[in-house]
PDB file of N, CA and C in Angstrom:
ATOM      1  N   UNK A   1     163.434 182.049  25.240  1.00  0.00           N
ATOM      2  CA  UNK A   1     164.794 182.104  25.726  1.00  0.00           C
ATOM      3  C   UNK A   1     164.897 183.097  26.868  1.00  0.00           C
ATOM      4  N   UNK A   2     165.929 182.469  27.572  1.00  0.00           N
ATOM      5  CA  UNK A   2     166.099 183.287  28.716  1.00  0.00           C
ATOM      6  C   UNK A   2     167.379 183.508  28.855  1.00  0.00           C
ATOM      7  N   UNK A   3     167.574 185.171  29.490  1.00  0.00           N
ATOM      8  CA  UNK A   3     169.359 185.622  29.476  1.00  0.00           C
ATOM      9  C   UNK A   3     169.472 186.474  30.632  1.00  0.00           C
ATOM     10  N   UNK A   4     170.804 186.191  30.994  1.00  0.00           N
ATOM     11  CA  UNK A   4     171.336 186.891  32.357  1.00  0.00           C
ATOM     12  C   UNK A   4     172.350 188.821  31.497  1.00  0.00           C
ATOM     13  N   UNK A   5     171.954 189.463  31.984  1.00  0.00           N
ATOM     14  CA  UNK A   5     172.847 190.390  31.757  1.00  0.00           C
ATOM     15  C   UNK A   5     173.725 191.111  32.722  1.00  0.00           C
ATOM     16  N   UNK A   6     175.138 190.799  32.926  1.00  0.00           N
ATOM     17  CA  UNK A   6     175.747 191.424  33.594  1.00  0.00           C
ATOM     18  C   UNK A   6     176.988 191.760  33.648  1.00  0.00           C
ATOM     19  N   UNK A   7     177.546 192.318  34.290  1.00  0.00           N
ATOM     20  CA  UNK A   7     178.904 193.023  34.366  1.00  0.00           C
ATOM     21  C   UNK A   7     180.036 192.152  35.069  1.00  0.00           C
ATOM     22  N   UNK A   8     181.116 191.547  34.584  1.00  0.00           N
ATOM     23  CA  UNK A   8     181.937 190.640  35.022  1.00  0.00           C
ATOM     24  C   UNK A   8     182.609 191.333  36.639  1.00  0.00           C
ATOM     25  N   UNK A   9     183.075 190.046  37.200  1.00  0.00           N
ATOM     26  CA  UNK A   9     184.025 191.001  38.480  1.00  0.00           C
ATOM     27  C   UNK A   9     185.451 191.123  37.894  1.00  0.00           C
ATOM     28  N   UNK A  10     185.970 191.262  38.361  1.00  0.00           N
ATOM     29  CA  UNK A  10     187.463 191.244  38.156  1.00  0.00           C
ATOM     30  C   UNK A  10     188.348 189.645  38.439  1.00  0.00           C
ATOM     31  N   UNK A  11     189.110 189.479  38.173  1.00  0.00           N
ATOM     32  CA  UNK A  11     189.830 187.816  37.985  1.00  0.00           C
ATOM     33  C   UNK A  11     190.061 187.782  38.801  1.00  0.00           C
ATOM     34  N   UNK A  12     190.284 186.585  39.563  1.00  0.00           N
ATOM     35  CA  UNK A  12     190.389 186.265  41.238  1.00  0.00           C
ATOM     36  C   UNK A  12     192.209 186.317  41.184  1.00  0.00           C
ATOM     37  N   UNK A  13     192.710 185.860  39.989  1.00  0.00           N
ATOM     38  CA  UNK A  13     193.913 185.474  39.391  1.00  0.00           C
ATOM     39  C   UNK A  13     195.080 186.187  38.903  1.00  0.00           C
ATOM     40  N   UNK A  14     194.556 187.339  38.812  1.00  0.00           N
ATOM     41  CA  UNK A  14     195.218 188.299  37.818  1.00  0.00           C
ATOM     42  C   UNK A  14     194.784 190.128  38.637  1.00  0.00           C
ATOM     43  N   UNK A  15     195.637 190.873  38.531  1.00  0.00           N
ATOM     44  CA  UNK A  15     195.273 191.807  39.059  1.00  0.00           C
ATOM     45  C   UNK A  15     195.003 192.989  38.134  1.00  0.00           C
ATOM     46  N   UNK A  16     194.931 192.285  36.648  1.00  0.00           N
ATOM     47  CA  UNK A  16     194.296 193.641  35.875  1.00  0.00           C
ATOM     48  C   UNK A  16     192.825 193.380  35.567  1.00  0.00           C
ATOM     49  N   UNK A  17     192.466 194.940  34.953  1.00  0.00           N
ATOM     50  CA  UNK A  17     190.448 194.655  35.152  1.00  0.00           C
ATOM     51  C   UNK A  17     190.513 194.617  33.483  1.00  0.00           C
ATOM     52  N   UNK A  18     191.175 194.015  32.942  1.00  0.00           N
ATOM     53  CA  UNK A  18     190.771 193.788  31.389  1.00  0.00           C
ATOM     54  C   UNK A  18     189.470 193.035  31.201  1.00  0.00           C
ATOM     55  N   UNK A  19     188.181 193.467  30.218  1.00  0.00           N
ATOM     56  CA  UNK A  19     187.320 192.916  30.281  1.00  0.00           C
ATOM     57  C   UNK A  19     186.420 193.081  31.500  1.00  0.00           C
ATOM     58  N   UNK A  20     186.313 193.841  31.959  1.00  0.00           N
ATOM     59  CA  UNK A  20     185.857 194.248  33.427  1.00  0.00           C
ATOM     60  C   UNK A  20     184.179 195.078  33.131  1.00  0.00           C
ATOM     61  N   UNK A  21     184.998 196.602  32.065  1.00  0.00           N
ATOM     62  CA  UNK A  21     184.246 197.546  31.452  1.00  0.00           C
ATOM     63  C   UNK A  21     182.540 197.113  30.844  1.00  0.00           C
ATOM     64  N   UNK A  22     183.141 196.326  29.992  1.00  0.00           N
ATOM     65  CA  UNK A  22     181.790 196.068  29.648  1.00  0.00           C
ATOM     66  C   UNK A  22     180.884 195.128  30.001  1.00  0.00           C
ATOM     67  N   UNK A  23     179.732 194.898  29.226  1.00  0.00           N
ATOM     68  CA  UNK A  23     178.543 194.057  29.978  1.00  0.00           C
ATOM     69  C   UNK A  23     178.364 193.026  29.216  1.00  0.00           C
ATOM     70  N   UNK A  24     177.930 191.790  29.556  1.00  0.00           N
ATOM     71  CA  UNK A  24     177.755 190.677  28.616  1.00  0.00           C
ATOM     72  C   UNK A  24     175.949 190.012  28.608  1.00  0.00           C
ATOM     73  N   UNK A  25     175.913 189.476  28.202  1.00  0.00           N
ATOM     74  CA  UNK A  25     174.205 188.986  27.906  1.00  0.00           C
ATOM     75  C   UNK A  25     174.494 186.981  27.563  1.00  0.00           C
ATOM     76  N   UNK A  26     174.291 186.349  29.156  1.00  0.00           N
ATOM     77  CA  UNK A  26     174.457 185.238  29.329  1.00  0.00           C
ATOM     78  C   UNK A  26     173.093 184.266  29.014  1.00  0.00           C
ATOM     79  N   UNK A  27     172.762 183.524  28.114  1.00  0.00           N
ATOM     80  CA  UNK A  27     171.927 182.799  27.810  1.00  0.00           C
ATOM     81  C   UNK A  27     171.816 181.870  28.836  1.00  0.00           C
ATOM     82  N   UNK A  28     170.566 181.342  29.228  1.00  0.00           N
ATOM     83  CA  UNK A  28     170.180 180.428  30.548  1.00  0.00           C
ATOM     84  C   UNK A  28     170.243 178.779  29.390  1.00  0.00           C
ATOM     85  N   UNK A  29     170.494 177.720  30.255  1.00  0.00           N
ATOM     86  CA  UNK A  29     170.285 176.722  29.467  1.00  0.00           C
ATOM     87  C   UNK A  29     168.243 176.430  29.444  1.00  0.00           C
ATOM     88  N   UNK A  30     168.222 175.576  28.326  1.00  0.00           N
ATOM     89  CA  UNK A  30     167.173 175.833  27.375  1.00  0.00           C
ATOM     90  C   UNK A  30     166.752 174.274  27.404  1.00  0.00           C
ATOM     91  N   UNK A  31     167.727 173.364  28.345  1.00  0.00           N
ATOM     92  CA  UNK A  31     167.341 171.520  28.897  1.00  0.00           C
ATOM     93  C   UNK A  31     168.370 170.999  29.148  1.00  0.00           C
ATOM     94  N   UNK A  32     167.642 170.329  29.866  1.00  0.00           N
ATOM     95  CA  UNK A  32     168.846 169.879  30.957  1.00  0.00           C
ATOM     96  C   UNK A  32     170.464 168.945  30.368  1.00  0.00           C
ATOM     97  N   UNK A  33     171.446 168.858  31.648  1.00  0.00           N
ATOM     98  CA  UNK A  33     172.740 168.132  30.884  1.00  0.00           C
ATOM     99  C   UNK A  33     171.724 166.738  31.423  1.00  0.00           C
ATOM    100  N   UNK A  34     172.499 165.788  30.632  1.00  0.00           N
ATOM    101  CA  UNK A  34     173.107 164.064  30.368  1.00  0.00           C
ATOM    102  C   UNK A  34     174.120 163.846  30.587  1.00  0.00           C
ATOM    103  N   UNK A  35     174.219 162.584  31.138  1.00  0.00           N
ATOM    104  CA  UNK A  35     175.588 161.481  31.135  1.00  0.00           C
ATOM    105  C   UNK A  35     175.018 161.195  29.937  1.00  0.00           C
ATOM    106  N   UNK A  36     176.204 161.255  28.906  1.00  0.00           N
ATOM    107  CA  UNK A  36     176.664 160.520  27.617  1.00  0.00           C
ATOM    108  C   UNK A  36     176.836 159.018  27.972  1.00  0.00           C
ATOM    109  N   UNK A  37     175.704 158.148  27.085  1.00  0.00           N
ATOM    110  CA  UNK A  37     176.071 156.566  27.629  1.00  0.00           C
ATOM    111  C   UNK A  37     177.350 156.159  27.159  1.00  0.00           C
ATOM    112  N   UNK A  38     177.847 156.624  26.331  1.00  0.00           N
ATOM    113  CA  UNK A  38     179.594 156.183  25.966  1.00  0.00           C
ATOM    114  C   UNK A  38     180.120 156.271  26.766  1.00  0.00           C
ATOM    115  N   UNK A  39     180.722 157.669  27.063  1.00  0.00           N
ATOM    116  CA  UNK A  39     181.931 158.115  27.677  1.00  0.00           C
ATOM    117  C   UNK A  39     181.429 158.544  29.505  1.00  0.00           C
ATOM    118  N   UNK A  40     180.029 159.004  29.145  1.00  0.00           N
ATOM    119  CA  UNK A  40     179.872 159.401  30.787  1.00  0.00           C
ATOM    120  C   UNK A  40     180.307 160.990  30.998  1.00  0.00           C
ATOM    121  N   UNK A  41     180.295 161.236  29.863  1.00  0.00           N
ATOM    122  CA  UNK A  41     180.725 162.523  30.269  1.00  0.00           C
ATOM    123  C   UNK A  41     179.276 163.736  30.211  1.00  0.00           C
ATOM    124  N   UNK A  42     179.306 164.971  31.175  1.00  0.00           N
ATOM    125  CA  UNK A  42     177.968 165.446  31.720  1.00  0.00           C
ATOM    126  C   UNK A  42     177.968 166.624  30.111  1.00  0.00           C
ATOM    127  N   UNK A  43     176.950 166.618  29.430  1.00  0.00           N
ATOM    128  CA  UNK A  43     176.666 167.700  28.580  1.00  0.00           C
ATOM    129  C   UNK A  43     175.241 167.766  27.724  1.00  0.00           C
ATOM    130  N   UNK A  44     175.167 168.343  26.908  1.00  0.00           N
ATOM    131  CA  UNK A  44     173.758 168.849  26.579  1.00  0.00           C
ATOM    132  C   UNK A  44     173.524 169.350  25.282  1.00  0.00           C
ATOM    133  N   UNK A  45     172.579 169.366  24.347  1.00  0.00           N
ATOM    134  CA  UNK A  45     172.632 170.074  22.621  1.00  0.00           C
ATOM    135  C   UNK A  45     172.304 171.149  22.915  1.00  0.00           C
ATOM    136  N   UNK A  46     172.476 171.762  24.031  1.00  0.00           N
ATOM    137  CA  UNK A  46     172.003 173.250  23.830  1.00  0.00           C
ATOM    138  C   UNK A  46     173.532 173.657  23.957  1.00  0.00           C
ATOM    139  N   UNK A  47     173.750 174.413  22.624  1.00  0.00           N
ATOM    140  CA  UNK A  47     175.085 175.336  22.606  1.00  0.00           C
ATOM    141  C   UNK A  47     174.802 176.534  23.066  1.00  0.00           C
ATOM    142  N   UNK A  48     173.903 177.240  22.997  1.00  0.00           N
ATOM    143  CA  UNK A  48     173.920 178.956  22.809  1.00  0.00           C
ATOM    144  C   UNK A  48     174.018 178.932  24.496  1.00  0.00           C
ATOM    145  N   UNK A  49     173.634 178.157  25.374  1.00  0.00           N
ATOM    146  CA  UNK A  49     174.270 178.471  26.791  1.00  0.00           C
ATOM    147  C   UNK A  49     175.132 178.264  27.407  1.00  0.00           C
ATOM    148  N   UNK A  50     175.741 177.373  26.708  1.00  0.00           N
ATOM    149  CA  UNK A  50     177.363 176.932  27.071  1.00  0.00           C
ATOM    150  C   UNK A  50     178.213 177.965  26.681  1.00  0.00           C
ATOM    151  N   UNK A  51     178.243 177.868  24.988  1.00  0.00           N
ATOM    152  CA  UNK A  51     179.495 178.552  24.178  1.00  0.00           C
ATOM    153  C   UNK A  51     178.742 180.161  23.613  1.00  0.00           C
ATOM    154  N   UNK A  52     177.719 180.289  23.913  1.00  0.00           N
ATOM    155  CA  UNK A  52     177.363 182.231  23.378  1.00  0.00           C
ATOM    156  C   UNK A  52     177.680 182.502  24.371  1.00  0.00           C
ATOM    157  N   UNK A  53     178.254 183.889  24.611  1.00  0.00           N
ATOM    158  CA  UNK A  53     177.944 185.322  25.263  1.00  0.00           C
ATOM    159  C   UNK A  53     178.475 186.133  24.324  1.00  0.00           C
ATOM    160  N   UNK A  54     177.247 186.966  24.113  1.00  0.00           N
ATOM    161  CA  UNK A  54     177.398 188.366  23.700  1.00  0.00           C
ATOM    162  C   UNK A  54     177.758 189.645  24.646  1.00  0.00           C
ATOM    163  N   UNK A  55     178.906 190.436  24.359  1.00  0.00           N
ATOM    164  CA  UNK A  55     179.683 191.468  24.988  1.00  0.00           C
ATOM    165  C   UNK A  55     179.163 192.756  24.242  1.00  0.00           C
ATOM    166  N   UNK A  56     178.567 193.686  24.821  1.00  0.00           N
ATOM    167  CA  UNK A  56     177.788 195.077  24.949  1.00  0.00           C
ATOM    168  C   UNK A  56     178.513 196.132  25.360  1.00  0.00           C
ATOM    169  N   UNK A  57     178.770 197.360  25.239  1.00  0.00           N
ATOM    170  CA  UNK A  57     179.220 198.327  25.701  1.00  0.00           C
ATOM    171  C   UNK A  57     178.942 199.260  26.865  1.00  0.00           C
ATOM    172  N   UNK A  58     177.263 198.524  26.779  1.00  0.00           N
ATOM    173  CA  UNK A  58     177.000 199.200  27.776  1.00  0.00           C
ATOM    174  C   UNK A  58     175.776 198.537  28.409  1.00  0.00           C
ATOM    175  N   UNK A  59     174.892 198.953  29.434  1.00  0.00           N
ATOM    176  CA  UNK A  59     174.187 197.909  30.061  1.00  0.00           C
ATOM    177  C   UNK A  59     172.538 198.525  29.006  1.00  0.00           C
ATOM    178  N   UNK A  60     172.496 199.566  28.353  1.00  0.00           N
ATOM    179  CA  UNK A  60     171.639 199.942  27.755  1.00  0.00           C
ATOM    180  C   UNK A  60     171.767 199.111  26.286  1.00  0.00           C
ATOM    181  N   UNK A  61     172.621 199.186  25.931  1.00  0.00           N
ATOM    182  CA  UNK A  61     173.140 198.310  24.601  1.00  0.00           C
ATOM    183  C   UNK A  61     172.341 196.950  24.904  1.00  0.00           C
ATOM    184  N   UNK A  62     172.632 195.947  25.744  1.00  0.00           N
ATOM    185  CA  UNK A  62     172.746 195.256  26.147  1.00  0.00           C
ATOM    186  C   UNK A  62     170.810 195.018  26.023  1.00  0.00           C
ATOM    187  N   UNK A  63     170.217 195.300  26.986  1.00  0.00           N
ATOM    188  CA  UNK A  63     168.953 195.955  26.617  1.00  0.00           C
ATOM    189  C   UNK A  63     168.102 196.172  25.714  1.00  0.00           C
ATOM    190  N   UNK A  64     168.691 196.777  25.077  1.00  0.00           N
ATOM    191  CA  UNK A  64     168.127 196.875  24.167  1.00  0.00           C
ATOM    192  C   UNK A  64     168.110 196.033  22.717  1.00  0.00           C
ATOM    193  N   UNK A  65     169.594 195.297  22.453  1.00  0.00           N
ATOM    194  CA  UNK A  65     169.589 193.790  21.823  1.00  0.00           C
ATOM    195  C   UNK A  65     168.688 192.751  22.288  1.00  0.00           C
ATOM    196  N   UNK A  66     168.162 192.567  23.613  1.00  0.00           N
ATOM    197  CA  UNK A  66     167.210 191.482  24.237  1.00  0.00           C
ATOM    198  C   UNK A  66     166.059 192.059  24.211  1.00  0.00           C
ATOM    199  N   UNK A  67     165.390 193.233  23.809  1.00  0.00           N
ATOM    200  CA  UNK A  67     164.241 193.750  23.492  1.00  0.00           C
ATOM    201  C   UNK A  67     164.017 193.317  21.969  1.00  0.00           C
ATOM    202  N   UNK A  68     164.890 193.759  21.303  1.00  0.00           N
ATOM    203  CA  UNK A  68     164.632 193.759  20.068  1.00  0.00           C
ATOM    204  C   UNK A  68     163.768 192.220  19.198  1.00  0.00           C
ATOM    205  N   UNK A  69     165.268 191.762  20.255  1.00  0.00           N
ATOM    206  CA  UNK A  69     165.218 189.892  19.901  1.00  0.00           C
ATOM    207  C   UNK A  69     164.093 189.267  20.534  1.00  0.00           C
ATOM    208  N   UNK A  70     163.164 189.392  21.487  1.00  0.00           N
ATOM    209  CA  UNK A  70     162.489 189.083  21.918  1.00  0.00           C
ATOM    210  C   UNK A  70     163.244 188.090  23.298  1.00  0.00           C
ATOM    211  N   UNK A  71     164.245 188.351  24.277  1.00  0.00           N
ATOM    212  CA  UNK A  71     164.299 187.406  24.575  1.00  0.00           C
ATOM    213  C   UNK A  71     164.122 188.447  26.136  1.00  0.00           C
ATOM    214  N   UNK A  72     164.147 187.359  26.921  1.00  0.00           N
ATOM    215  CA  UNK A  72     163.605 187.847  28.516  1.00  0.00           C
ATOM    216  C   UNK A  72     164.789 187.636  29.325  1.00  0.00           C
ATOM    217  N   UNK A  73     165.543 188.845  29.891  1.00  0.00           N
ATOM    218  CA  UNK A  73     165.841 188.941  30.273  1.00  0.00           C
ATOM    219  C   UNK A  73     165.827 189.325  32.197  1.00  0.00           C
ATOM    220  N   UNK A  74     167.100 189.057  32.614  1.00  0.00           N
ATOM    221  CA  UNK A  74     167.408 189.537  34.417  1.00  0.00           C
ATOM    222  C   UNK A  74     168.620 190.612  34.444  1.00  0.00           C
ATOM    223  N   UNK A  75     168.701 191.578  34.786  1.00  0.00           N
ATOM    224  CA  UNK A  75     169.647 192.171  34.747  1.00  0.00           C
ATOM    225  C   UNK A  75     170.080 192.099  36.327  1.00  0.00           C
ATOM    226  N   UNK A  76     171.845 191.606  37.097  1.00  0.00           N
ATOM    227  CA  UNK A  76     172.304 191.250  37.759  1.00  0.00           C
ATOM    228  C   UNK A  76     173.047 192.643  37.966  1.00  0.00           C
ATOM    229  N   UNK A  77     172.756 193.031  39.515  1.00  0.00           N
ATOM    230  CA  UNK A  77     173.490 194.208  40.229  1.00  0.00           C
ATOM    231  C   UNK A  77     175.125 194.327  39.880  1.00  0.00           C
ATOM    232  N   UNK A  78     175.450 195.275  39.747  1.00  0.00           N
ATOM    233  CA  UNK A  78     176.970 195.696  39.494  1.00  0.00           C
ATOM    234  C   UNK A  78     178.004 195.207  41.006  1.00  0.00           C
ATOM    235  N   UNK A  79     178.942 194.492  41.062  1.00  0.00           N
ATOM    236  CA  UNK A  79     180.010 194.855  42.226  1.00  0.00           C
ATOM    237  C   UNK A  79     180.335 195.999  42.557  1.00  0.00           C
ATOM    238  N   UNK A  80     179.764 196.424  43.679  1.00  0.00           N
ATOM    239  CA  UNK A  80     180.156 197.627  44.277  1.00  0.00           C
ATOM    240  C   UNK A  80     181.180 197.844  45.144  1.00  0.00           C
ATOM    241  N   UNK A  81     182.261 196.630  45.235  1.00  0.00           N
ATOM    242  CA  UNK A  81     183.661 196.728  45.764  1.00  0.00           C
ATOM    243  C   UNK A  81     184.528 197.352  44.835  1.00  0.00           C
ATOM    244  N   UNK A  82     184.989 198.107  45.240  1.00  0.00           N
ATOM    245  CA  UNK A  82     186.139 198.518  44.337  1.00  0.00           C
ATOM    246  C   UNK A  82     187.534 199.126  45.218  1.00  0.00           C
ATOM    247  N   UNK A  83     188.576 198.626  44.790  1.00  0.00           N
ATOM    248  CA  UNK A  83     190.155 199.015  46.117  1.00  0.00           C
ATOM    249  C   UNK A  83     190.789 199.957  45.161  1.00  0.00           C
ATOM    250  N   UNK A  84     190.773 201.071  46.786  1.00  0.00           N
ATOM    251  CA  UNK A  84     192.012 202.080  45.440  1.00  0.00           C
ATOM    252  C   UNK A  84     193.365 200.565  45.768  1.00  0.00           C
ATOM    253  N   UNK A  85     194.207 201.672  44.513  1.00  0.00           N
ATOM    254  CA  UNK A  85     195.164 200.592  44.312  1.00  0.00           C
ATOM    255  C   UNK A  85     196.572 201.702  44.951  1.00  0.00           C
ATOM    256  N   UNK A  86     197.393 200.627  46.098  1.00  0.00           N
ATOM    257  CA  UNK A  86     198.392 201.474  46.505  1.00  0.00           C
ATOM    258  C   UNK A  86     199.675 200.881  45.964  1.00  0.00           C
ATOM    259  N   UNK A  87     200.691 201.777  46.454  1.00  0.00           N
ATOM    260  CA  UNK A  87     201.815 201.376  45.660  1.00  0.00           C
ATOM    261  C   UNK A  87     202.811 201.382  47.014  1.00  0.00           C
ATOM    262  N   UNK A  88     203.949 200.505  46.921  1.00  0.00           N
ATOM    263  CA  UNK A  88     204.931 199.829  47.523  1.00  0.00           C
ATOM    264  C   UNK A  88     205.529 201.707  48.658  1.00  0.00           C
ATOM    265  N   UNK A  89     205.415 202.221  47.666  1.00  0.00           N
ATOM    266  CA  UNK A  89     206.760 203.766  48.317  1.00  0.00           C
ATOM    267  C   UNK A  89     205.183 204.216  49.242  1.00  0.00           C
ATOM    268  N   UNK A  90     204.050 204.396  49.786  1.00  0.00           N
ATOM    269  CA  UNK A  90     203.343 204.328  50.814  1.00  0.00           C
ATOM    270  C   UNK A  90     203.277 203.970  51.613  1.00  0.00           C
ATOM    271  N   UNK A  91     204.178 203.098  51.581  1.00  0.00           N
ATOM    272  CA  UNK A  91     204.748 202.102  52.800  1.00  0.00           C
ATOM    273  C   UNK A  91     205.670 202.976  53.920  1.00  0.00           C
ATOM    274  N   UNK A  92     206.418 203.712  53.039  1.00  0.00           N
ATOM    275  CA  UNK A  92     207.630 204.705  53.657  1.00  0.00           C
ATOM    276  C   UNK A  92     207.341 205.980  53.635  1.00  0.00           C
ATOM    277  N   UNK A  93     206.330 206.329  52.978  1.00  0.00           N
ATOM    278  CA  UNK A  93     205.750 207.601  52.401  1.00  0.00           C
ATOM    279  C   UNK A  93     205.795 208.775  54.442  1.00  0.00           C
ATOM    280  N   UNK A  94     206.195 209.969  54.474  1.00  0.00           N
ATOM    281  CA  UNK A  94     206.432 210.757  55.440  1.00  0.00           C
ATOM    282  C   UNK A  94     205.204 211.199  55.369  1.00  0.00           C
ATOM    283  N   UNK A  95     204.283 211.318  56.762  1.00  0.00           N
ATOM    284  CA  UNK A  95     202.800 211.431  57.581  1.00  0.00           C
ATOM    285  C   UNK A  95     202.356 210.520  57.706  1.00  0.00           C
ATOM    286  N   UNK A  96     202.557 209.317  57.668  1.00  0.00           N
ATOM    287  CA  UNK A  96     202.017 208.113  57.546  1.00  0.00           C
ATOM    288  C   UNK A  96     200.437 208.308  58.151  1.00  0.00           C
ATOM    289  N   UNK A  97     199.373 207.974  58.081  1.00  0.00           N
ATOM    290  CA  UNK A  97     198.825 207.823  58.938  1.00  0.00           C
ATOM    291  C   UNK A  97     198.411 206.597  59.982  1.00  0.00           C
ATOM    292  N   UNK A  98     198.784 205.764  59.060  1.00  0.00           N
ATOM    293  CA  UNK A  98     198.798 204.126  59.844  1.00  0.00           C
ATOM    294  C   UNK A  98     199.727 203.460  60.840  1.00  0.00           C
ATOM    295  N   UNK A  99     199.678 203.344  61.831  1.00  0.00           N
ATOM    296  CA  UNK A  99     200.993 202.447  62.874  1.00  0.00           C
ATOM    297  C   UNK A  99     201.813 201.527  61.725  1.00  0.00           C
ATOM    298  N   UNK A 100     203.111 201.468  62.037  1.00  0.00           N
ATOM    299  CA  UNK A 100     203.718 200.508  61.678  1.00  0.00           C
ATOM    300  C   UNK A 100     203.501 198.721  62.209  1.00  0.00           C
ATOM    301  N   UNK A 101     202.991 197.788  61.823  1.00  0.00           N
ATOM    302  CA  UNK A 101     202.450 196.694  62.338  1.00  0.00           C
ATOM    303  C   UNK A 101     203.732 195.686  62.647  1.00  0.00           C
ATOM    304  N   UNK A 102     204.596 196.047  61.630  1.00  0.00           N
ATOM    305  CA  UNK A 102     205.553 194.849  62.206  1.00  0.00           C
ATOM    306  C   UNK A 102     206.777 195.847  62.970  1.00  0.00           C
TER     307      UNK A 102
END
């Protein structure tokens, strides 16, 4: 078995980082999808790469569950974007340092 370990980004959708913190351990699929001759629809008997992920506390945690278990892991670089977050009264805030644009 093979597993991805990494740290989620933030929701493209939503502007809170819930679920952000910790690290997860993504199982690789294990054979390939099928068209279902019934329905046609694309899927595969491997569950543990579809429907597992295991959530870790930390990227050592994480680690060290895929050592134990024997499974082989990739560990995937962290997002190193991160925005401070400003608030509306900075806009008007006295020293500004930014030109007014409109």
């Amino acid at each position: 078995m093979r597993a991805r370990i990494l740290r989620p980004p933030k929701s493209a959708t939503q502007s809170g980082r819930a679920r952000t913190k910790e690290w997860i351990l993504i199982f690789e699929p294990s054979e390939r999808r099928k068209a279902d001759p019934l329905m046609g629809w694309i899927g595969s008997g491997d569950t543990v790469s579809s429907q597992v992920r295991l959530r870790f506390p930390t990227r050592e945690a994480a680690e060290a569950y895929a050592k134990v278990h024997g499974i082989v892991y990739e560990v995937e670089p962290e997002h190193g974007q991160t925005l401070k977050p400003k608030s509306y009264a900075d806009n008007f805030r006295y020293g500004r340092s930014e030109n007014w644009t409109h």
